[in-house]
ModelCIF file with pLDDT and N, C-alpha, C, O atoms, coordinates in Angstrom:
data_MODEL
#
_entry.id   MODEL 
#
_entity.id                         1 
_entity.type                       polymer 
_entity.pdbx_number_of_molecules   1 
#
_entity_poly.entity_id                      1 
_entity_poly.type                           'polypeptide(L)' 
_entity_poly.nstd_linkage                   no 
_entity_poly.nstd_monomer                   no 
_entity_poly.pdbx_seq_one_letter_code       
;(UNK)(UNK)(UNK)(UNK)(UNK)(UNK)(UNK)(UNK)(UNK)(UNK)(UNK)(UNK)(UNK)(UNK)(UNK)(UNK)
(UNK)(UNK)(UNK)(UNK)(UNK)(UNK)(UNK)(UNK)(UNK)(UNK)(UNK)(UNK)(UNK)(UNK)(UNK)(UNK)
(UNK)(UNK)(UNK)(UNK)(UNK)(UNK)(UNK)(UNK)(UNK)(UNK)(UNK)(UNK)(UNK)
;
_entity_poly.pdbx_seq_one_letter_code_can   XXXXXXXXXXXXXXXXXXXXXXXXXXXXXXXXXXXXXXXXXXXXX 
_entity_poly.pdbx_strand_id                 A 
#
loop_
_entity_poly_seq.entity_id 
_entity_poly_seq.num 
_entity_poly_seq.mon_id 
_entity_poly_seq.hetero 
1 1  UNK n 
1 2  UNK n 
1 3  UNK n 
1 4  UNK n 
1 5  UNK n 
1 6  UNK n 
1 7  UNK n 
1 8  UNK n 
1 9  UNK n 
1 10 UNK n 
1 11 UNK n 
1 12 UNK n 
1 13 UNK n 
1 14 UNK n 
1 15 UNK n 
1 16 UNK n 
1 17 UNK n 
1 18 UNK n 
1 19 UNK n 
1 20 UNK n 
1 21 UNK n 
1 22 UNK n 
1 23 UNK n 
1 24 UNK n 
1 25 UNK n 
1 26 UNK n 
1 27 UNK n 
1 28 UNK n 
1 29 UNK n 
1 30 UNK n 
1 31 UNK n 
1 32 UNK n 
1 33 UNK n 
1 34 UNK n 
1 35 UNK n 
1 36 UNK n 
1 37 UNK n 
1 38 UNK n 
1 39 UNK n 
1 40 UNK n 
1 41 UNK n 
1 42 UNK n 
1 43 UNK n 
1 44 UNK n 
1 45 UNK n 
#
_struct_asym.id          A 
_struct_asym.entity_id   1 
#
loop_
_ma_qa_metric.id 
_ma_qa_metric.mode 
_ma_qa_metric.name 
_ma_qa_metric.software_group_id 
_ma_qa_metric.type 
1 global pLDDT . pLDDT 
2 local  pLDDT . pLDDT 
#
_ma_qa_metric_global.metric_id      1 
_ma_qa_metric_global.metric_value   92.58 
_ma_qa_metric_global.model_id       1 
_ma_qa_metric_global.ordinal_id     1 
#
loop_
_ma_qa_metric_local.label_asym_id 
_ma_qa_metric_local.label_comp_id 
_ma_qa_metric_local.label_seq_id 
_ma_qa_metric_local.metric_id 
_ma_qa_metric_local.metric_value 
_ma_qa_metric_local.model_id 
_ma_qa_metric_local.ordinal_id 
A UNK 1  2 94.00 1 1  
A UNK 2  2 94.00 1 2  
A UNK 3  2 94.00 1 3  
A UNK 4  2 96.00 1 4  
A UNK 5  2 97.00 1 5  
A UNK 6  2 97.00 1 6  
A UNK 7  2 97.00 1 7  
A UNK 8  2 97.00 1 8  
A UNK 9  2 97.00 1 9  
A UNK 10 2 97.00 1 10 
A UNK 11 2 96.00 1 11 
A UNK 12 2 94.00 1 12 
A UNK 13 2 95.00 1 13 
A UNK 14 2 95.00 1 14 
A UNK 15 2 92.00 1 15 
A UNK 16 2 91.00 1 16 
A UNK 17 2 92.00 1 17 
A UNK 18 2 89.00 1 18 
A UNK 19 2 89.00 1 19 
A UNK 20 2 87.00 1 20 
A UNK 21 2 87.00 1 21 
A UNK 22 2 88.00 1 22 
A UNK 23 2 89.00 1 23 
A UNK 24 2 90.00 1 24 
A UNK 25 2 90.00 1 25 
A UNK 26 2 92.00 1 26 
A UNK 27 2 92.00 1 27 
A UNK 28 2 93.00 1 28 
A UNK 29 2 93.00 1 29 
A UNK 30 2 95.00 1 30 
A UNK 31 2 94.00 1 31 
A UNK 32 2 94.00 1 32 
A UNK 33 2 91.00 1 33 
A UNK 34 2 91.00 1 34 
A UNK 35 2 92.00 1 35 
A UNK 36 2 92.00 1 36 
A UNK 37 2 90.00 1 37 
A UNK 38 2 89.00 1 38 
A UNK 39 2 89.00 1 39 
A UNK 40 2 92.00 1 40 
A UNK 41 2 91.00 1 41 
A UNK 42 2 91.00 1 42 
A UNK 43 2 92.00 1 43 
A UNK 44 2 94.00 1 44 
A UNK 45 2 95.00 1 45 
#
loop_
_atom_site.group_PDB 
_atom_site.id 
_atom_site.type_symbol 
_atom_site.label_atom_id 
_atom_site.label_alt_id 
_atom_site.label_comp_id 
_atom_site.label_asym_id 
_atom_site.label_entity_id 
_atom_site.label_seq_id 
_atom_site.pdbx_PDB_ins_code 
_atom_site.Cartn_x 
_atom_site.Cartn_y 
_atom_site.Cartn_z 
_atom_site.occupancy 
_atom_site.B_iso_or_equiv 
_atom_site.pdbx_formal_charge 
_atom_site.auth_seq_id 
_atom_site.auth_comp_id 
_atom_site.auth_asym_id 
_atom_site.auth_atom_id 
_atom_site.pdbx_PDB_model_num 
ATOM 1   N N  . UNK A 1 1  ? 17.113  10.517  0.862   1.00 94.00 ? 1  UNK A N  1 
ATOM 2   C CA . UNK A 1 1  ? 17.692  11.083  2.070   1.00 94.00 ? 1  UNK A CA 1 
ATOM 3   C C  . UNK A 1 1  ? 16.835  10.810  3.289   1.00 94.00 ? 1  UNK A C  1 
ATOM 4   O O  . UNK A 1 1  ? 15.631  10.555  3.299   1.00 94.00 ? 1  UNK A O  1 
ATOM 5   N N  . UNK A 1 2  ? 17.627  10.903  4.266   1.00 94.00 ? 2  UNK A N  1 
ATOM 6   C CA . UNK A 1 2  ? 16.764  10.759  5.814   1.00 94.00 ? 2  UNK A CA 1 
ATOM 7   C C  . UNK A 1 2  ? 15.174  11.476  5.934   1.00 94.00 ? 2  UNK A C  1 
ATOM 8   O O  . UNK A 1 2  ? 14.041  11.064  6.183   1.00 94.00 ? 2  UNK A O  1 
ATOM 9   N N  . UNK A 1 3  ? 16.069  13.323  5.465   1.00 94.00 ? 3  UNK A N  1 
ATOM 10  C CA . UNK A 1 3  ? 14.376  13.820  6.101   1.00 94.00 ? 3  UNK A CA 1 
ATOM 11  C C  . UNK A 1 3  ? 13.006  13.199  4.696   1.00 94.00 ? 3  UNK A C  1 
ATOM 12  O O  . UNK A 1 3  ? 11.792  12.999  4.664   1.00 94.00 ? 3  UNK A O  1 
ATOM 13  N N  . UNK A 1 4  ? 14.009  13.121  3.884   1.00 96.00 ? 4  UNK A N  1 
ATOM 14  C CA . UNK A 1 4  ? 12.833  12.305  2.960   1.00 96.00 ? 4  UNK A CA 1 
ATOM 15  C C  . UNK A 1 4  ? 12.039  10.907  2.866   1.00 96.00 ? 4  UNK A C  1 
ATOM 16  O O  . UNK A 1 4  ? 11.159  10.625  2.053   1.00 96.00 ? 4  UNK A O  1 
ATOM 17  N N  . UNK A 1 5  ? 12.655  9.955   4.078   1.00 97.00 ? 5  UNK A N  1 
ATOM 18  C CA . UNK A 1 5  ? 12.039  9.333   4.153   1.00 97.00 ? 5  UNK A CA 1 
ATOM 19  C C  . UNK A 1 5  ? 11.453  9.265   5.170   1.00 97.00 ? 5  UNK A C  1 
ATOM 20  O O  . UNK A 1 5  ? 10.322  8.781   5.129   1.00 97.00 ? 5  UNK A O  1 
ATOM 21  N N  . UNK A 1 6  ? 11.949  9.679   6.332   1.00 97.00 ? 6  UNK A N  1 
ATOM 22  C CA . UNK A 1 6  ? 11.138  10.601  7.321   1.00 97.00 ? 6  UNK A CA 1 
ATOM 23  C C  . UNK A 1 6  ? 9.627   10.971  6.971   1.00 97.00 ? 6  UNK A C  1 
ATOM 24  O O  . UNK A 1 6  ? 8.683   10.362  7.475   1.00 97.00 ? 6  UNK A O  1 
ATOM 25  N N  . UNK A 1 7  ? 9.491   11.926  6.146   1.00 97.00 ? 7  UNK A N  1 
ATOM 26  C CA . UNK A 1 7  ? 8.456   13.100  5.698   1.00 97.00 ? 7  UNK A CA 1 
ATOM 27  C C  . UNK A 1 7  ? 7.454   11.726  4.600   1.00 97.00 ? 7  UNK A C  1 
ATOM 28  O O  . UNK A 1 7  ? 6.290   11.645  4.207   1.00 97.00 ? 7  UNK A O  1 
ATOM 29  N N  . UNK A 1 8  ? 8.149   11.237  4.521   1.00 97.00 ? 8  UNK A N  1 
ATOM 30  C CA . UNK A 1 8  ? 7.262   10.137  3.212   1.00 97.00 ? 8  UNK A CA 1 
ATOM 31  C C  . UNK A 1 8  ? 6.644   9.035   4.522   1.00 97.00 ? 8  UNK A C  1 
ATOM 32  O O  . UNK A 1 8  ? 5.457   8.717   4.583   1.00 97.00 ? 8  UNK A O  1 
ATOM 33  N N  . UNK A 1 9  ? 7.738   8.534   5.550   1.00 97.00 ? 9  UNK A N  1 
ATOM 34  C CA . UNK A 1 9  ? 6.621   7.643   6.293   1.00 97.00 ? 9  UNK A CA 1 
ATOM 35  C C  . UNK A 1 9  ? 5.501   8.443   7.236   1.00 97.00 ? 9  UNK A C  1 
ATOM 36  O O  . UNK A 1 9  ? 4.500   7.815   7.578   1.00 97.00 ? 9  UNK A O  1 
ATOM 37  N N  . UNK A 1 10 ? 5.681   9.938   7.688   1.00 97.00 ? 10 UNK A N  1 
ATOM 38  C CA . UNK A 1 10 ? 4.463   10.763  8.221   1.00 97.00 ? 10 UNK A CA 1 
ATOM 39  C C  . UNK A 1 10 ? 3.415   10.723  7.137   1.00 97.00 ? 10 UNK A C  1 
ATOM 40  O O  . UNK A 1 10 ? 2.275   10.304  7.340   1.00 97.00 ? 10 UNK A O  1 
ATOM 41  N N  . UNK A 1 11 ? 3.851   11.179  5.966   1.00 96.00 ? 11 UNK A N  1 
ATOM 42  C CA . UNK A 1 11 ? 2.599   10.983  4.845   1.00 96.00 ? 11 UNK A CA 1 
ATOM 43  C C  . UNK A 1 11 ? 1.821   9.705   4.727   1.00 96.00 ? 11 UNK A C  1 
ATOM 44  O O  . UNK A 1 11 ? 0.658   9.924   4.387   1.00 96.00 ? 11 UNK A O  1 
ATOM 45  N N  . UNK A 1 12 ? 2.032   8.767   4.858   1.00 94.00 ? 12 UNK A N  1 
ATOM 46  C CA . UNK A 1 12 ? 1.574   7.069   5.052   1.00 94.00 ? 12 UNK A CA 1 
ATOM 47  C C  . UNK A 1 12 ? 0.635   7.230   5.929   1.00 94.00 ? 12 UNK A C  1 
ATOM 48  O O  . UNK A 1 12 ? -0.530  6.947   5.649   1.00 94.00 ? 12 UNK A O  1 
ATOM 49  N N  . UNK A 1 13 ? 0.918   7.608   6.875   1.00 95.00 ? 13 UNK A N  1 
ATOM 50  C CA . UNK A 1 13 ? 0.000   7.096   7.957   1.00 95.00 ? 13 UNK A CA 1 
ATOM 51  C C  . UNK A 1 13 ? -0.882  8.097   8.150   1.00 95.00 ? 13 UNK A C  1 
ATOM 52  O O  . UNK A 1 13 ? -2.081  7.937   8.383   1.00 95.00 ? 13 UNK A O  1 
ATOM 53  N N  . UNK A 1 14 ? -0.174  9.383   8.037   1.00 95.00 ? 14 UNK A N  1 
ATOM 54  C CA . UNK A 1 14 ? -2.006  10.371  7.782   1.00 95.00 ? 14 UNK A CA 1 
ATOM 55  C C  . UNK A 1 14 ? -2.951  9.795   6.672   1.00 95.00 ? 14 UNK A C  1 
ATOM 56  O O  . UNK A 1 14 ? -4.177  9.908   6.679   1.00 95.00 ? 14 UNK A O  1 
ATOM 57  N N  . UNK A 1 15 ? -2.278  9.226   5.816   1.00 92.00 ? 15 UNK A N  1 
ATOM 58  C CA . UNK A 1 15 ? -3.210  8.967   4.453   1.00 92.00 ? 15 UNK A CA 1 
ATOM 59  C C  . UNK A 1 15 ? -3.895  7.877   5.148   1.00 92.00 ? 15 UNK A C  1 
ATOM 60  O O  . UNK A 1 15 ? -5.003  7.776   4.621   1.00 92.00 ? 15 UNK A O  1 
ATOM 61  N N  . UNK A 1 16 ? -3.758  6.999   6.099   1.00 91.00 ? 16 UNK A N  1 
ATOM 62  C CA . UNK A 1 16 ? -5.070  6.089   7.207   1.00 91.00 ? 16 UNK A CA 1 
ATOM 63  C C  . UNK A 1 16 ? -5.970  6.510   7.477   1.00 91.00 ? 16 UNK A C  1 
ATOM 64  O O  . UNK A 1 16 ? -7.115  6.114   7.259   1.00 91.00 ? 16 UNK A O  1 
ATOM 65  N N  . UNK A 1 17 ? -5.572  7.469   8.051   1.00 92.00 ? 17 UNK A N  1 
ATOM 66  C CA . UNK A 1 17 ? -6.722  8.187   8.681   1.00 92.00 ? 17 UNK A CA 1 
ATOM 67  C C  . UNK A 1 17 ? -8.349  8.352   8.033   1.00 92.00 ? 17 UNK A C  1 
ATOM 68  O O  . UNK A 1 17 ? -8.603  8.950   6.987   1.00 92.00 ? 17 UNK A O  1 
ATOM 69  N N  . UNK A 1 18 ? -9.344  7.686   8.904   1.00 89.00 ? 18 UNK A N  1 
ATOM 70  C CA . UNK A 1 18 ? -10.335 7.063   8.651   1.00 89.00 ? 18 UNK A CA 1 
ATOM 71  C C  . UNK A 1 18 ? -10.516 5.729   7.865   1.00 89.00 ? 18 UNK A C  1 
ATOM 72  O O  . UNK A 1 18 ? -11.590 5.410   7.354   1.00 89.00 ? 18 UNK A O  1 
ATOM 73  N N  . UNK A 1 19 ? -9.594  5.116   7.819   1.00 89.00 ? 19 UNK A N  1 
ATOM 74  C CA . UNK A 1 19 ? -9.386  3.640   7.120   1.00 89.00 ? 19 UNK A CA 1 
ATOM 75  C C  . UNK A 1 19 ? -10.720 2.954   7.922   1.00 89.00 ? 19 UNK A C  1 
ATOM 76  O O  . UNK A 1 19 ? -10.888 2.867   9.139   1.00 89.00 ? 19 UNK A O  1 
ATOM 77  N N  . UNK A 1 20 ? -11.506 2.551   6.952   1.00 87.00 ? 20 UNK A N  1 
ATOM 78  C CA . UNK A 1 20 ? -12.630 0.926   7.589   1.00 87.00 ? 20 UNK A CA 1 
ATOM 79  C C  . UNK A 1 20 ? -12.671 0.353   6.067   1.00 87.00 ? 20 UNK A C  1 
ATOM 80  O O  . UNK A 1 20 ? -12.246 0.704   4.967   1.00 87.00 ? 20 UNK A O  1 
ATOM 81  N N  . UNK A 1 21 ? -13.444 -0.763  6.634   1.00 87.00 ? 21 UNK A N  1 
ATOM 82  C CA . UNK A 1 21 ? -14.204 -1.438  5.506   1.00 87.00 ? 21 UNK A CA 1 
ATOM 83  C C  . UNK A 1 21 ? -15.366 -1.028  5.048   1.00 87.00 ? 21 UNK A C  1 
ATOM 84  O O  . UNK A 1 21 ? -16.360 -0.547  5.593   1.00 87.00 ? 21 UNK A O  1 
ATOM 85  N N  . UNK A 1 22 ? -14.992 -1.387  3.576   1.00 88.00 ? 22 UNK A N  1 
ATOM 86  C CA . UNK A 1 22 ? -16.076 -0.914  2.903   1.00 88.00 ? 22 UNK A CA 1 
ATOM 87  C C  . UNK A 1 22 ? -17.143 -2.189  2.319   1.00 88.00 ? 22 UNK A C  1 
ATOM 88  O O  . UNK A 1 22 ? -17.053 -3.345  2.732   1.00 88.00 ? 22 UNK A O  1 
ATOM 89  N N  . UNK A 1 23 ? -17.934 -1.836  1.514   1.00 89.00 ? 23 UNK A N  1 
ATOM 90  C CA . UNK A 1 23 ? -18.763 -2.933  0.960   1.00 89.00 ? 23 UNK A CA 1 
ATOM 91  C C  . UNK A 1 23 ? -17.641 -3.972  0.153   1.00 89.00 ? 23 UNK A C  1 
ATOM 92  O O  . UNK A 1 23 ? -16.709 -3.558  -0.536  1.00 89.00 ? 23 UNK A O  1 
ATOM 93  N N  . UNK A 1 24 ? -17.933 -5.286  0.384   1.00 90.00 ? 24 UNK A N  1 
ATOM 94  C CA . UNK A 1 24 ? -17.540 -6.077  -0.284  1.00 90.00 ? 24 UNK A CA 1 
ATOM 95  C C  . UNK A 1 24 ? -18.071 -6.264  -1.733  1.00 90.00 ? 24 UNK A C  1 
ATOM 96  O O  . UNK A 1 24 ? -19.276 -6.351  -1.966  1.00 90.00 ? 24 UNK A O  1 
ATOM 97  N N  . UNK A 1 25 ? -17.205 -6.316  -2.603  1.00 90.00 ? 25 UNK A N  1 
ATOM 98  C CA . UNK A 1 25 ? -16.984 -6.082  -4.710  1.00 90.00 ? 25 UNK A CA 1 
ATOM 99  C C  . UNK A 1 25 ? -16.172 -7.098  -5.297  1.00 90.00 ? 25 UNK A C  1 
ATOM 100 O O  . UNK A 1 25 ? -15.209 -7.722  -4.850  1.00 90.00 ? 25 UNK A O  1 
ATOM 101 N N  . UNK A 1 26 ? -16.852 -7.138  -6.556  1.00 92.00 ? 26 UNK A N  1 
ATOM 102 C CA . UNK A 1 26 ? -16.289 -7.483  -7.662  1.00 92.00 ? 26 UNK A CA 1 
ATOM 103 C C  . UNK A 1 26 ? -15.089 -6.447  -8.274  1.00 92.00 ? 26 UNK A C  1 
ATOM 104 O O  . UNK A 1 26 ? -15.547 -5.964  -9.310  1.00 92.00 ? 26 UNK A O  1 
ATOM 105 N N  . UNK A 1 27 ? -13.951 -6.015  -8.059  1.00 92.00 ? 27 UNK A N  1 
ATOM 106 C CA . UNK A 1 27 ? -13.319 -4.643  -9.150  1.00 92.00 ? 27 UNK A CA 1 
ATOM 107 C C  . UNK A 1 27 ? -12.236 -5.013  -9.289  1.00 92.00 ? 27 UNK A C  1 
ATOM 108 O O  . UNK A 1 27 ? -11.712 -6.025  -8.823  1.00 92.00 ? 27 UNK A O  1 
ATOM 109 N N  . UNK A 1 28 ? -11.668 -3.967  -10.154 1.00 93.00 ? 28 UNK A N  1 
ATOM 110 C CA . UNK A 1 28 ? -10.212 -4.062  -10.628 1.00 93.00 ? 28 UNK A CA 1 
ATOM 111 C C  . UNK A 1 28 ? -9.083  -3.710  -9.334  1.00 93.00 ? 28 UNK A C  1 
ATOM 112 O O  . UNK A 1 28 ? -9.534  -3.230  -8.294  1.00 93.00 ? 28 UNK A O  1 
ATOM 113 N N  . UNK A 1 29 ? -8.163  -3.878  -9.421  1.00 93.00 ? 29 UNK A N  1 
ATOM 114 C CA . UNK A 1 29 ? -7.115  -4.141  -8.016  1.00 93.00 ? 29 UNK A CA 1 
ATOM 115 C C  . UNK A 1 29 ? -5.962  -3.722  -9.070  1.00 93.00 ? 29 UNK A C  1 
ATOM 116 O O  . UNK A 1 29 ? -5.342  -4.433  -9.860  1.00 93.00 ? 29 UNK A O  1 
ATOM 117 N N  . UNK A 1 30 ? -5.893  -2.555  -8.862  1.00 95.00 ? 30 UNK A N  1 
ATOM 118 C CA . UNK A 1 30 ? -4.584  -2.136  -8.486  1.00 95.00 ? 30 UNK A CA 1 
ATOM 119 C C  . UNK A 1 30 ? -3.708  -2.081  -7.508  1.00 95.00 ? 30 UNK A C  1 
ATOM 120 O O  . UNK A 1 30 ? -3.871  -1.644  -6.369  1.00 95.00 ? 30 UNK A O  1 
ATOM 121 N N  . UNK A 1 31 ? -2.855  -2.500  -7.951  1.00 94.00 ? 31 UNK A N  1 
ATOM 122 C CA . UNK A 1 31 ? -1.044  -2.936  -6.599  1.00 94.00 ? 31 UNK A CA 1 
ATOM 123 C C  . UNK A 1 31 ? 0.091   -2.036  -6.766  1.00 94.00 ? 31 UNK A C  1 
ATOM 124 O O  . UNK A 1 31 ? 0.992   -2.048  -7.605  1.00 94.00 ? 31 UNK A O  1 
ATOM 125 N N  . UNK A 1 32 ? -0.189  -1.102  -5.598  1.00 94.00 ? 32 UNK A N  1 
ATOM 126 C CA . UNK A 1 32 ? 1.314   -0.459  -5.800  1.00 94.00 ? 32 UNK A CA 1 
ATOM 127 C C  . UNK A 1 32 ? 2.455   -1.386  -5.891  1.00 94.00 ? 32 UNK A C  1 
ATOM 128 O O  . UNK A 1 32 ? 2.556   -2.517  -5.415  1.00 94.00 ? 32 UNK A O  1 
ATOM 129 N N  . UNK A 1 33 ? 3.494   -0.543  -6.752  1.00 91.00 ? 33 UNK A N  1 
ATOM 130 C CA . UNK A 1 33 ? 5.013   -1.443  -6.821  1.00 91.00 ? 33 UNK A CA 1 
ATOM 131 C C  . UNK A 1 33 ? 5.476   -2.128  -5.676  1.00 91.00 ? 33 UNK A C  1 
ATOM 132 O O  . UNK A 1 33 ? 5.592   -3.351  -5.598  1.00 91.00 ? 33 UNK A O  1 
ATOM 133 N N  . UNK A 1 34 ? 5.769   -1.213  -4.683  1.00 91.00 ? 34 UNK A N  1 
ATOM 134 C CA . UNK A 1 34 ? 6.177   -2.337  -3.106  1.00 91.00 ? 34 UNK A CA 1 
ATOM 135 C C  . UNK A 1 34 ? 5.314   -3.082  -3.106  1.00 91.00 ? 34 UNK A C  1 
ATOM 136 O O  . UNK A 1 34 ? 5.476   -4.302  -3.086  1.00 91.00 ? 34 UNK A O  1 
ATOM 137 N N  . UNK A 1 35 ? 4.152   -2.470  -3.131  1.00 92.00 ? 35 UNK A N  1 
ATOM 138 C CA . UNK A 1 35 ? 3.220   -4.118  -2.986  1.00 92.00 ? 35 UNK A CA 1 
ATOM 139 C C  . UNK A 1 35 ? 3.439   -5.574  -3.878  1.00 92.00 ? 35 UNK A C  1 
ATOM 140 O O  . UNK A 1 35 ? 3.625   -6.742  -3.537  1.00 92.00 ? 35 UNK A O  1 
ATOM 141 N N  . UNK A 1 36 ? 3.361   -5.130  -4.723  1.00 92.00 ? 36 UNK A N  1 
ATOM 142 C CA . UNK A 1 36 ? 3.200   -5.955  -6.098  1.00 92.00 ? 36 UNK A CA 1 
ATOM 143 C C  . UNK A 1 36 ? 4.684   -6.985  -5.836  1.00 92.00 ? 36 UNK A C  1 
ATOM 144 O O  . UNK A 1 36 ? 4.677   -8.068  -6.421  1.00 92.00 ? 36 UNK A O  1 
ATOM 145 N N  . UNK A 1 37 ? 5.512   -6.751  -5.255  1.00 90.00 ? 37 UNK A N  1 
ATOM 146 C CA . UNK A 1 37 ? 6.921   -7.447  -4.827  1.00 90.00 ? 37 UNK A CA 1 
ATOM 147 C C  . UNK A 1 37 ? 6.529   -8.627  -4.143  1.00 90.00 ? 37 UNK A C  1 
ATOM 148 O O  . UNK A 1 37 ? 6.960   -9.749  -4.412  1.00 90.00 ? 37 UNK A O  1 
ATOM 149 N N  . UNK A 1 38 ? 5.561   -8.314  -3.096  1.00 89.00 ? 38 UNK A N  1 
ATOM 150 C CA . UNK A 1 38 ? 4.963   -9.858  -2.419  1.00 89.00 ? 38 UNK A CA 1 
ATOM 151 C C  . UNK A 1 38 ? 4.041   -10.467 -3.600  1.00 89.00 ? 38 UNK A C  1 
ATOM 152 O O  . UNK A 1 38 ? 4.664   -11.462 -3.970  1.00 89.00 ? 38 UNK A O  1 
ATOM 153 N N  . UNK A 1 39 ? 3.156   -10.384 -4.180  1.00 89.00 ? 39 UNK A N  1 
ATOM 154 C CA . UNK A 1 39 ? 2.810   -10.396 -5.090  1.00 89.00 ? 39 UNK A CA 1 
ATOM 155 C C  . UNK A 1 39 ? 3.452   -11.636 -5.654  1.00 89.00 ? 39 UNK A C  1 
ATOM 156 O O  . UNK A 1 39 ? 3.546   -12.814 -5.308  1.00 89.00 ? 39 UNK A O  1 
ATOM 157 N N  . UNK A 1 40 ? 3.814   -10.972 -6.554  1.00 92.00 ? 40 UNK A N  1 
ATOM 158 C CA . UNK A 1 40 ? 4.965   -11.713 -7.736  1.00 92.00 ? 40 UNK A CA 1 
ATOM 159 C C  . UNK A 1 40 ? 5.735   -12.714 -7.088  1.00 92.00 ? 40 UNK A C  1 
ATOM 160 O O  . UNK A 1 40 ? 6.152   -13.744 -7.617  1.00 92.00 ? 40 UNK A O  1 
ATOM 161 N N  . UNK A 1 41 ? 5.960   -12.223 -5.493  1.00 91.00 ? 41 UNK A N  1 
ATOM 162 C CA . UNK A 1 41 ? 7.316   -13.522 -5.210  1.00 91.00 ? 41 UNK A CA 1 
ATOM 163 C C  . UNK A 1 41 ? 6.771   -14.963 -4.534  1.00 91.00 ? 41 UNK A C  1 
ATOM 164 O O  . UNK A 1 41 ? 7.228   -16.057 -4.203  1.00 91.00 ? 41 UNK A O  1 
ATOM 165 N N  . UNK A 1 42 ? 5.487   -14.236 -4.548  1.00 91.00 ? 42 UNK A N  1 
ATOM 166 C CA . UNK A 1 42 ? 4.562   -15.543 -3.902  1.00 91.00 ? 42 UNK A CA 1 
ATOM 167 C C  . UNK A 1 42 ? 4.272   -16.307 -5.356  1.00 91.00 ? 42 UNK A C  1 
ATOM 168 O O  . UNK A 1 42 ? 4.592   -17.418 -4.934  1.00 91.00 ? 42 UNK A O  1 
ATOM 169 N N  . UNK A 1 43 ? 3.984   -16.511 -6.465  1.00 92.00 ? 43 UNK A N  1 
ATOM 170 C CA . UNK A 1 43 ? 3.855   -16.910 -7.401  1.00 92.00 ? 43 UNK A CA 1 
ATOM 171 C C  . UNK A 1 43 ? 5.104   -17.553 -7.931  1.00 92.00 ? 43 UNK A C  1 
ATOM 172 O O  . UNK A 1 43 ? 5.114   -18.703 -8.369  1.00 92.00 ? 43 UNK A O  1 
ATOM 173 N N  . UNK A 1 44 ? 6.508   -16.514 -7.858  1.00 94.00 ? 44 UNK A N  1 
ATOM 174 C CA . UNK A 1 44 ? 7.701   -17.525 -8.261  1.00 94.00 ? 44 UNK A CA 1 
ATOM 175 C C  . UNK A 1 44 ? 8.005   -19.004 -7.285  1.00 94.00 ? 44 UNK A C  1 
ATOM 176 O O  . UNK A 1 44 ? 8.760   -19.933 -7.570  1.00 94.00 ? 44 UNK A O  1 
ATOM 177 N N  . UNK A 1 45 ? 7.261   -18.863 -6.244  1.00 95.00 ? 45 UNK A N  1 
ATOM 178 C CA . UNK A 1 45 ? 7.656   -19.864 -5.352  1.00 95.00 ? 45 UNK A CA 1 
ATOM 179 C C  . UNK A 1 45 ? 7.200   -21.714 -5.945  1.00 95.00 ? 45 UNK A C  1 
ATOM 180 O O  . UNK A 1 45 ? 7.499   -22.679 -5.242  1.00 95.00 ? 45 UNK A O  1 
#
Protein backbone atom coordinates (compact mmCIF):
# COMPACT_ATOMS: atom_id res chain seq x y z
CA UNK A 1 0.00 0.00 0.00
CA UNK A 2 0.88 3.75 -0.41
CA UNK A 3 1.37 4.66 3.34
CA UNK A 4 3.54 1.52 3.33
CA UNK A 5 5.71 2.41 1.00
CA UNK A 6 5.76 5.78 2.02
CA UNK A 7 6.84 4.77 5.75
CA UNK A 8 9.43 2.06 4.22
CA UNK A 9 11.18 4.85 1.93
CA UNK A 10 11.40 7.36 5.35
CA UNK A 11 12.97 4.25 7.01
CA UNK A 12 15.84 4.06 4.16
CA UNK A 13 17.12 7.09 4.50
CA UNK A 14 17.18 7.53 8.32
CA UNK A 15 19.01 4.19 8.26
CA UNK A 16 22.01 6.73 6.30
CA UNK A 17 22.33 8.62 8.68
CA UNK A 18 26.01 8.81 9.53
CA UNK A 19 26.97 6.77 6.39
CA UNK A 20 31.13 7.22 5.62
CA UNK A 21 33.74 5.03 4.73
CA UNK A 22 35.14 2.71 6.53
CA UNK A 23 38.53 0.81 6.46
CA UNK A 24 39.10 -0.94 3.37
CA UNK A 25 38.73 -5.36 3.80
CA UNK A 26 38.91 -8.52 2.73
CA UNK A 27 34.94 -9.93 3.90
CA UNK A 28 32.01 -11.63 3.08
CA UNK A 29 29.33 -9.37 1.05
CA UNK A 30 26.14 -9.84 1.56
CA UNK A 31 23.46 -8.43 -1.19
CA UNK A 32 20.15 -7.57 -0.38
CA UNK A 33 17.49 -9.08 -2.91
CA UNK A 34 16.86 -5.64 -4.84
CA UNK A 35 20.31 -5.45 -4.90
CA UNK A 36 21.33 -8.75 -5.96
CA UNK A 37 18.86 -8.06 -9.29
CA UNK A 38 21.72 -5.79 -10.75
CA UNK A 39 23.90 -8.28 -9.70
CA UNK A 40 22.78 -11.27 -11.48
CA UNK A 41 21.62 -9.24 -14.60
CA UNK A 42 24.99 -7.93 -15.15
CA UNK A 43 26.38 -11.48 -15.40
CA UNK A 44 23.40 -12.80 -17.71
CA UNK A 45 24.56 -10.22 -20.14
Amino acid sequence: GRREVGAEALRRVLARRGASKVSSRRTTMLVHPEAASVLVGRMLG
